[in-house]
PDB file of N, CA and C in Angstrom:
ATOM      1  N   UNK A   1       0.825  -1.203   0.000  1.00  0.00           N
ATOM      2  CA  UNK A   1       0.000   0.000   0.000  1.00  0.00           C
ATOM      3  C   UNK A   1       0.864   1.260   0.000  1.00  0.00           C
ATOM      4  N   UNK A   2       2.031   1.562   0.761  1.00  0.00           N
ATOM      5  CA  UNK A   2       2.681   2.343   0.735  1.00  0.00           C
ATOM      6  C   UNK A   2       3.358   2.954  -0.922  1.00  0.00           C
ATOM      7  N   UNK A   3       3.709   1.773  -1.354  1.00  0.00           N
ATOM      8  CA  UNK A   3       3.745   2.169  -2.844  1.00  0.00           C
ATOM      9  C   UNK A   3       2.928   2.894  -3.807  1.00  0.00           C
ATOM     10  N   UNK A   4       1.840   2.479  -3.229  1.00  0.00           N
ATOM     11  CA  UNK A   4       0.179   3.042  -4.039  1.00  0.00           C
ATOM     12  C   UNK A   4       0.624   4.597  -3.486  1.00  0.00           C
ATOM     13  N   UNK A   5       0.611   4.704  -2.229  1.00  0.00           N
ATOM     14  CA  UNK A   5       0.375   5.607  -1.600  1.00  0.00           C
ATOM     15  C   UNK A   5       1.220   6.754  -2.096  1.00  0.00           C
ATOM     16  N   UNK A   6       2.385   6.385  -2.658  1.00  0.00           N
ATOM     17  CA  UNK A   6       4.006   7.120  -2.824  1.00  0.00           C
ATOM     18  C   UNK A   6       3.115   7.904  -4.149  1.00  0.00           C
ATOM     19  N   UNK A   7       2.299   7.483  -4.894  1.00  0.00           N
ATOM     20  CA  UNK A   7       2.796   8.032  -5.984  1.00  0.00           C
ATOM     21  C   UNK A   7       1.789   9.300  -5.889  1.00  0.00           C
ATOM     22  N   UNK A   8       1.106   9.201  -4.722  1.00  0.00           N
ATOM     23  CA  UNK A   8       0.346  10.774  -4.795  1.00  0.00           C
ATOM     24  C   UNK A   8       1.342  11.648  -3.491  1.00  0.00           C
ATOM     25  N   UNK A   9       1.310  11.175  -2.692  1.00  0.00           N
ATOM     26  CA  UNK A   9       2.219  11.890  -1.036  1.00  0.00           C
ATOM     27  C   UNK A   9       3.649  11.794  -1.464  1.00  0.00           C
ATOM     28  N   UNK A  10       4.199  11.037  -2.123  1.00  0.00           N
ATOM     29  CA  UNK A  10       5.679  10.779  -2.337  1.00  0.00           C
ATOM     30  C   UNK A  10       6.151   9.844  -1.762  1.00  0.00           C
ATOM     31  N   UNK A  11       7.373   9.191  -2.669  1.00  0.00           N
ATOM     32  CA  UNK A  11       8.000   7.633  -2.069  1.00  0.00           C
ATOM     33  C   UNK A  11       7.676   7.319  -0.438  1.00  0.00           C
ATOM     34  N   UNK A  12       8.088   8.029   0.448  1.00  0.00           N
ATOM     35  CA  UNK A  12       7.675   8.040   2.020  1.00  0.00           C
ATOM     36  C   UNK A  12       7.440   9.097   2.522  1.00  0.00           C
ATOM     37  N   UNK A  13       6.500   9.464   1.767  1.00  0.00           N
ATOM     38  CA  UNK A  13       5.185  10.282   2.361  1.00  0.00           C
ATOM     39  C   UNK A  13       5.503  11.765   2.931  1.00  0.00           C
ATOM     40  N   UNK A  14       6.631  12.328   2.046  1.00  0.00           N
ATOM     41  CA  UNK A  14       7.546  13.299   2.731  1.00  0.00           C
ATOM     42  C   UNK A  14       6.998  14.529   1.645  1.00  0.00           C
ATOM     43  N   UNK A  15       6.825  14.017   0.499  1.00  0.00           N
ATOM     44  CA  UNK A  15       6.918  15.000  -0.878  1.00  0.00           C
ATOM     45  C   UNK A  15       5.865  14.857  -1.493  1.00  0.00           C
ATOM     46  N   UNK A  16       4.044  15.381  -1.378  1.00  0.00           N
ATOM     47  CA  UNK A  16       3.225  15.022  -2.184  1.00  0.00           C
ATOM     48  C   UNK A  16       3.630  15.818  -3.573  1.00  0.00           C
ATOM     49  N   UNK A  17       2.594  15.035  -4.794  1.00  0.00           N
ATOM     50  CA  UNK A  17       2.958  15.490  -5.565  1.00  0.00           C
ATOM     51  C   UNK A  17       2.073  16.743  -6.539  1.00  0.00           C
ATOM     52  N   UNK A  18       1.136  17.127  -5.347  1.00  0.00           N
ATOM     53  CA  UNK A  18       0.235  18.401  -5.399  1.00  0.00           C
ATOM     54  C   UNK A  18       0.094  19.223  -3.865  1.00  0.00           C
ATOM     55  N   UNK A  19       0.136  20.483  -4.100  1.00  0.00           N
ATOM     56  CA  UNK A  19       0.382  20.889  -2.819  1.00  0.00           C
ATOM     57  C   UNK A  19      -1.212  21.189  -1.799  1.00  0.00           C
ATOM     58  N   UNK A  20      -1.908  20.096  -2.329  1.00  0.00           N
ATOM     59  CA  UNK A  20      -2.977  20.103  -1.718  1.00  0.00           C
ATOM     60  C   UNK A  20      -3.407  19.032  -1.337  1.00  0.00           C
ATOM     61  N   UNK A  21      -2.504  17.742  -1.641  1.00  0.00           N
ATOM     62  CA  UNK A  21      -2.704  16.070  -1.161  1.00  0.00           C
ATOM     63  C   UNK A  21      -1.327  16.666   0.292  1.00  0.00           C
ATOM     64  N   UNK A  22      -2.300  16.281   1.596  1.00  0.00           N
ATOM     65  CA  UNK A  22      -1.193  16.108   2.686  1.00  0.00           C
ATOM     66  C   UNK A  22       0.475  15.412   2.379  1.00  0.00           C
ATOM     67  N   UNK A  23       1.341  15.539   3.758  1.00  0.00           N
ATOM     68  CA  UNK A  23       2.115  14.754   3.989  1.00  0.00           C
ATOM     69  C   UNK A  23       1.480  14.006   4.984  1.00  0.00           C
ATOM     70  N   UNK A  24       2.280  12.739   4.856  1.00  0.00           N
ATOM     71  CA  UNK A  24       1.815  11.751   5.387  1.00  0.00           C
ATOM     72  C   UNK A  24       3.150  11.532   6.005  1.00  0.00           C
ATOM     73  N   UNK A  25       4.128  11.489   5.685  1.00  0.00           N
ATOM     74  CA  UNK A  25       5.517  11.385   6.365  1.00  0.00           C
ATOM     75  C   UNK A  25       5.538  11.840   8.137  1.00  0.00           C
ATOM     76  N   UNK A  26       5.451  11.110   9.263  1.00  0.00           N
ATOM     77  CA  UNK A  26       5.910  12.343  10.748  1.00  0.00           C
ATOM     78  C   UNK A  26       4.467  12.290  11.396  1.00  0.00           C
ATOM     79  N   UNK A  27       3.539  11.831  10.233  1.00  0.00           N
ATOM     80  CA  UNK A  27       2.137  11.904  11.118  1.00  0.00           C
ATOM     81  C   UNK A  27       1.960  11.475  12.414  1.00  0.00           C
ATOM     82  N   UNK A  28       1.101  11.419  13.467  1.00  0.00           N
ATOM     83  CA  UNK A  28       0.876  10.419  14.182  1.00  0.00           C
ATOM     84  C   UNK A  28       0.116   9.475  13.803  1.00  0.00           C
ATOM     85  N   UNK A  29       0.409   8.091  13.697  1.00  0.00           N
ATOM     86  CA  UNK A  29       0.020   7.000  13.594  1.00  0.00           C
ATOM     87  C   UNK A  29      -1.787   6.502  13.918  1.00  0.00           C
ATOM     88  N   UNK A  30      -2.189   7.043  14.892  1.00  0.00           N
ATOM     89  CA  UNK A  30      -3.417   6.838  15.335  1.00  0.00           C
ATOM     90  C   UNK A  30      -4.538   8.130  14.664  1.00  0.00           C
ATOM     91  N   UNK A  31      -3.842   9.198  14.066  1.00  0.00           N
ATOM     92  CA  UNK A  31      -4.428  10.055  13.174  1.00  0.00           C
ATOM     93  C   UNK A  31      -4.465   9.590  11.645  1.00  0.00           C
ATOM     94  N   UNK A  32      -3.548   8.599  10.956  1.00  0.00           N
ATOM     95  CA  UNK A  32      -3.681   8.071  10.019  1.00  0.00           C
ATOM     96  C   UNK A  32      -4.425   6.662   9.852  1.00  0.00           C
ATOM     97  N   UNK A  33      -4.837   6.500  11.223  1.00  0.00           N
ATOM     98  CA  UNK A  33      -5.432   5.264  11.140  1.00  0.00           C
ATOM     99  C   UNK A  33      -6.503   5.556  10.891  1.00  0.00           C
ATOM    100  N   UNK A  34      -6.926   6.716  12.015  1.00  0.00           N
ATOM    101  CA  UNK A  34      -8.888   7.490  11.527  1.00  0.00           C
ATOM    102  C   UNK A  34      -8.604   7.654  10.337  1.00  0.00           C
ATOM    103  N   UNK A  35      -8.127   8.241   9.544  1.00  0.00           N
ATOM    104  CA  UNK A  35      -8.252   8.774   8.568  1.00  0.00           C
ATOM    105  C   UNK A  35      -8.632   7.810   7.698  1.00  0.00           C
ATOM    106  N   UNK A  36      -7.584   6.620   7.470  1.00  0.00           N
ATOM    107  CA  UNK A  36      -8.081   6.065   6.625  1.00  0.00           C
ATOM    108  C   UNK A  36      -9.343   5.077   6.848  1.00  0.00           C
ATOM    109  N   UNK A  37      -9.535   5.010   8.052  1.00  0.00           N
ATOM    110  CA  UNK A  37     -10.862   4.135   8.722  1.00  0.00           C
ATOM    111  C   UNK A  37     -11.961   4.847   8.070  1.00  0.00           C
ATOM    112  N   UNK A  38     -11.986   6.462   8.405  1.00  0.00           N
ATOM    113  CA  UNK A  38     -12.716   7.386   7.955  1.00  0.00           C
ATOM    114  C   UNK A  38     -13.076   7.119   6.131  1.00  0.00           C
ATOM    115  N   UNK A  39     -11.797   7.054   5.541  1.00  0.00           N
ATOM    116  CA  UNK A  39     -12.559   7.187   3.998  1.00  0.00           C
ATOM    117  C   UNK A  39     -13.318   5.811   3.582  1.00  0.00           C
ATOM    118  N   UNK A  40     -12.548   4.678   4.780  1.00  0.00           N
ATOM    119  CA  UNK A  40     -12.729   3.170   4.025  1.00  0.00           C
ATOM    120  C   UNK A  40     -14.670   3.266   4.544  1.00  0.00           C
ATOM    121  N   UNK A  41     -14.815   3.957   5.579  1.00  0.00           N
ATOM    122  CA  UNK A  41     -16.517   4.208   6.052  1.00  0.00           C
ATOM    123  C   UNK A  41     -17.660   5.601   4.775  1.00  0.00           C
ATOM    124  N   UNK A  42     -16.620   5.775   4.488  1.00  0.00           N
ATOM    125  CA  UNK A  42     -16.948   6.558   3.682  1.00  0.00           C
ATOM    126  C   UNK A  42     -17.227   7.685   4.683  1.00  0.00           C
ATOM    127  N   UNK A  43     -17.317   8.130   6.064  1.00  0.00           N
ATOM    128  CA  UNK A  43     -17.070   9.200   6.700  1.00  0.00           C
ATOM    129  C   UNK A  43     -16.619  10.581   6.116  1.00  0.00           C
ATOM    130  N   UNK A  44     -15.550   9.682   5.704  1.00  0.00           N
ATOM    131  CA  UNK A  44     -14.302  11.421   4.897  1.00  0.00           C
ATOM    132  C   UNK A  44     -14.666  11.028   3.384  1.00  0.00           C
ATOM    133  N   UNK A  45     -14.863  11.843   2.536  1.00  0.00           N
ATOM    134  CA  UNK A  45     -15.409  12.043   1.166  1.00  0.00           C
ATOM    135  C   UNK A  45     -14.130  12.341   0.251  1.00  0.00           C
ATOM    136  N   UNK A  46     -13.737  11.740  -0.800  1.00  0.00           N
ATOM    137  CA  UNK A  46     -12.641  11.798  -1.181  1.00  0.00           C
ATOM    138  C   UNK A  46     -12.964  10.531  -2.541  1.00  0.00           C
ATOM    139  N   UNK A  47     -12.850  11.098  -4.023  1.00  0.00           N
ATOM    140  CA  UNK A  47     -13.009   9.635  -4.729  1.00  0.00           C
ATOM    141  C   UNK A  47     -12.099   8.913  -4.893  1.00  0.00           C
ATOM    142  N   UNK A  48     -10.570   9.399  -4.731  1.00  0.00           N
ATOM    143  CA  UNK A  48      -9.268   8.738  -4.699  1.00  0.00           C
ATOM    144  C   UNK A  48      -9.599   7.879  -3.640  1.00  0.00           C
ATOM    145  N   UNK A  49      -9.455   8.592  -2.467  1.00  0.00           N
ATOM    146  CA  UNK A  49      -8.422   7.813  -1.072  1.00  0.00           C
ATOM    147  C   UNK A  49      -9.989   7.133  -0.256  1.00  0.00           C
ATOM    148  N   UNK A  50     -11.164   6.858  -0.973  1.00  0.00           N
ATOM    149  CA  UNK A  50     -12.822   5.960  -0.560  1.00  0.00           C
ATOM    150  C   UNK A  50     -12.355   5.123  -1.467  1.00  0.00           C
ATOM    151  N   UNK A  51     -11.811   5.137  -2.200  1.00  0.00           N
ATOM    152  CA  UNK A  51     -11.314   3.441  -3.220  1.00  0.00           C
ATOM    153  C   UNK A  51     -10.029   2.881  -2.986  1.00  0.00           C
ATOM    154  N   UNK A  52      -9.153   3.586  -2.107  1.00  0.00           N
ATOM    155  CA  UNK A  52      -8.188   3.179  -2.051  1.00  0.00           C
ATOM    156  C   UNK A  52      -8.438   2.490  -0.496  1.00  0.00           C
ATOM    157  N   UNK A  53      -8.878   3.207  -0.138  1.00  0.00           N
ATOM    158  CA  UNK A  53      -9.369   2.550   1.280  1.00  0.00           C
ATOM    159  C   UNK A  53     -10.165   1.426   1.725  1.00  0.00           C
ATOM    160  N   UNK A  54     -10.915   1.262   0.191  1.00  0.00           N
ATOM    161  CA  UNK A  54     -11.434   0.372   0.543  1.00  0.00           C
ATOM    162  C   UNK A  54     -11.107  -0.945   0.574  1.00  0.00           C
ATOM    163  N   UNK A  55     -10.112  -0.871   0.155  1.00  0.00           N
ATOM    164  CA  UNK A  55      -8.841  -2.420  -0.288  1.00  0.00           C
ATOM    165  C   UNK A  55      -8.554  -2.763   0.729  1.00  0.00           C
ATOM    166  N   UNK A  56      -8.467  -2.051   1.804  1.00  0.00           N
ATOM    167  CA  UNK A  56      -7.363  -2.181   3.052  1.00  0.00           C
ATOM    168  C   UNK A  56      -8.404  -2.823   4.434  1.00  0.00           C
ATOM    169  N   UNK A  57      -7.563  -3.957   4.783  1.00  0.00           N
ATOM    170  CA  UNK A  57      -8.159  -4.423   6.127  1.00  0.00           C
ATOM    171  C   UNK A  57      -7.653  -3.413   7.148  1.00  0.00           C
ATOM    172  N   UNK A  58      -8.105  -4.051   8.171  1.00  0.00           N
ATOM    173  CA  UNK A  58      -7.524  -3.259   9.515  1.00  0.00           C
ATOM    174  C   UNK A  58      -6.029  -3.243   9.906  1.00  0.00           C
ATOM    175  N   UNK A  59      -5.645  -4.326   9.642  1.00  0.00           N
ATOM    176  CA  UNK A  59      -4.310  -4.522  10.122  1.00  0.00           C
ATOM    177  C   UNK A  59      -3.474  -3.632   8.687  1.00  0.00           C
ATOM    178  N   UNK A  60      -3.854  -3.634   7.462  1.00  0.00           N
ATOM    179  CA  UNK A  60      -3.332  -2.723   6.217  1.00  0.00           C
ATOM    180  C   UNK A  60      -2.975  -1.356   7.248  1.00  0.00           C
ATOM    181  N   UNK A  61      -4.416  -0.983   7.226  1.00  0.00           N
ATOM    182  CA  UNK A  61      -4.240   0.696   7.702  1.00  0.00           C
ATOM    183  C   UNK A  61      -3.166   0.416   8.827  1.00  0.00           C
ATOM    184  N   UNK A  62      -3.308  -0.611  10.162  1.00  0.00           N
ATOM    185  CA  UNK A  62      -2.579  -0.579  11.040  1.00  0.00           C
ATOM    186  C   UNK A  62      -0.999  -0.207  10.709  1.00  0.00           C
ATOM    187  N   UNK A  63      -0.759  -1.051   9.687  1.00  0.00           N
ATOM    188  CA  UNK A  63       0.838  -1.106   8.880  1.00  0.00           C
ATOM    189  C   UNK A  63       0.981   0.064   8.531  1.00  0.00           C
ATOM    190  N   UNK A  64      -0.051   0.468   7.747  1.00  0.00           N
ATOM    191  CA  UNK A  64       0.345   1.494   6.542  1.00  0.00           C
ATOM    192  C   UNK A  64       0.617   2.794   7.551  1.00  0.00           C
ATOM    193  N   UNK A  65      -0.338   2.946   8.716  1.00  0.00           N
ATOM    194  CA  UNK A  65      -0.296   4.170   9.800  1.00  0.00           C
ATOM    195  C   UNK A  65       1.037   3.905  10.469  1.00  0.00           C
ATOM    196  N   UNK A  66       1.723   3.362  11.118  1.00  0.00           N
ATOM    197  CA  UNK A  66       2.648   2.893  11.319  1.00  0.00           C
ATOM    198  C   UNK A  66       4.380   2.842  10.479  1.00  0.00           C
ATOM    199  N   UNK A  67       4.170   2.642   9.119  1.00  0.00           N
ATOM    200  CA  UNK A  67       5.388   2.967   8.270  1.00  0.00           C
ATOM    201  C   UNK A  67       5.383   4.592   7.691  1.00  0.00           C
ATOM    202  N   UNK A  68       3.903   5.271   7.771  1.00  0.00           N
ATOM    203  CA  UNK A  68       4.431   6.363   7.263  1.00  0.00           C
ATOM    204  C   UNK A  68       4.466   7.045   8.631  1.00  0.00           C
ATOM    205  N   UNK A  69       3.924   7.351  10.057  1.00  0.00           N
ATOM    206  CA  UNK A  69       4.376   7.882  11.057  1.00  0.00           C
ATOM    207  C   UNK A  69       5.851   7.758  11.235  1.00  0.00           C
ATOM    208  N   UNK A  70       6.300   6.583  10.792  1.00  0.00           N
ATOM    209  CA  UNK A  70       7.778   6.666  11.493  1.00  0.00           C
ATOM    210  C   UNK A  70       8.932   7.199  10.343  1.00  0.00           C
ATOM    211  N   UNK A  71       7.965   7.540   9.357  1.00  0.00           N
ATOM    212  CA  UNK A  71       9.379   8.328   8.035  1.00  0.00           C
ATOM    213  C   UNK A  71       9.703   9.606   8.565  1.00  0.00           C
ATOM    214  N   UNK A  72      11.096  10.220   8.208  1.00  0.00           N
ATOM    215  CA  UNK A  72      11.701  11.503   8.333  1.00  0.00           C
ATOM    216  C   UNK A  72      10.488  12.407   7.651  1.00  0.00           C
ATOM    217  N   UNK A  73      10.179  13.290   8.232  1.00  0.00           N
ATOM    218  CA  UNK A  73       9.284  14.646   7.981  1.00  0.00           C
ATOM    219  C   UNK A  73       9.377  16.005   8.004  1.00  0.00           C
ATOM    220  N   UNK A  74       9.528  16.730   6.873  1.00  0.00           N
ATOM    221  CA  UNK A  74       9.489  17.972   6.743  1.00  0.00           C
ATOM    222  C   UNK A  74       8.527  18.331   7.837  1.00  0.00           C
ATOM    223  N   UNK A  75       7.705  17.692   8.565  1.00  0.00           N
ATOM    224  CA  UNK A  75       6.751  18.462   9.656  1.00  0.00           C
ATOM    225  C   UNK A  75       7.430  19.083  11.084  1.00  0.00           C
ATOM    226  N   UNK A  76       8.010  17.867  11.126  1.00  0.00           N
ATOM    227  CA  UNK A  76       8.850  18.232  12.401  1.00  0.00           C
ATOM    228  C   UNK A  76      10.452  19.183  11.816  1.00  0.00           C
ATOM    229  N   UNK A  77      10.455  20.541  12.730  1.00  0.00           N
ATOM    230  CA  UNK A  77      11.962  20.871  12.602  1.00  0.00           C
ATOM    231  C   UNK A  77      12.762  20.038  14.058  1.00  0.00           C
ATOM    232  N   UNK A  78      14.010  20.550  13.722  1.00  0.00           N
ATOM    233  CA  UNK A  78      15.045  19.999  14.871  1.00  0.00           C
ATOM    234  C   UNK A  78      15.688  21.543  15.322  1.00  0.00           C
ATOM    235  N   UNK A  79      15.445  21.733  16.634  1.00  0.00           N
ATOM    236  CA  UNK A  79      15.740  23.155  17.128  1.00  0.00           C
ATOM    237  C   UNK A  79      17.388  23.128  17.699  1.00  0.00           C
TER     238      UNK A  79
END
């Protein structure tokens, strides 16, 4: 999934490739899990990421929330 995922947010989720699809890179993990729980319920409205979501079991999102929380992120600076 992460692959799917790369080609709109970027390889690990650092660099989307419109400046209006999030980063996903640095997230917290339990915010990417709603999220995608959210589109796979159809909750969050979206025709991309309600079909992409819908592929994904629980343990998917679990993974997928999980490998992109823990990528390097332009979100966080280092002071």
């Amino acid at each position: 999934a992460a692959q799917v995922c790369g080609a709109c947010h970027g390889p690990t989720g650092e660099k989307p490739t419109q400046p209006d699809y999030p980063i996903l890179a640095g997230q917290w993990p339990d915010y990417l899990e709603r999220a995608l729980k959210d589109y796979k319920s159809g909750k969050r409205k979206n025709p991309i990421m309600n079909g992409m979501a819908a592929a994904l079991s629980d343990q998917d999102i679990e993974n997928v929330a999980a490998w992109f929380s823990s990528q390097p992120s332009p979100l966080h600076s280092e002071r």
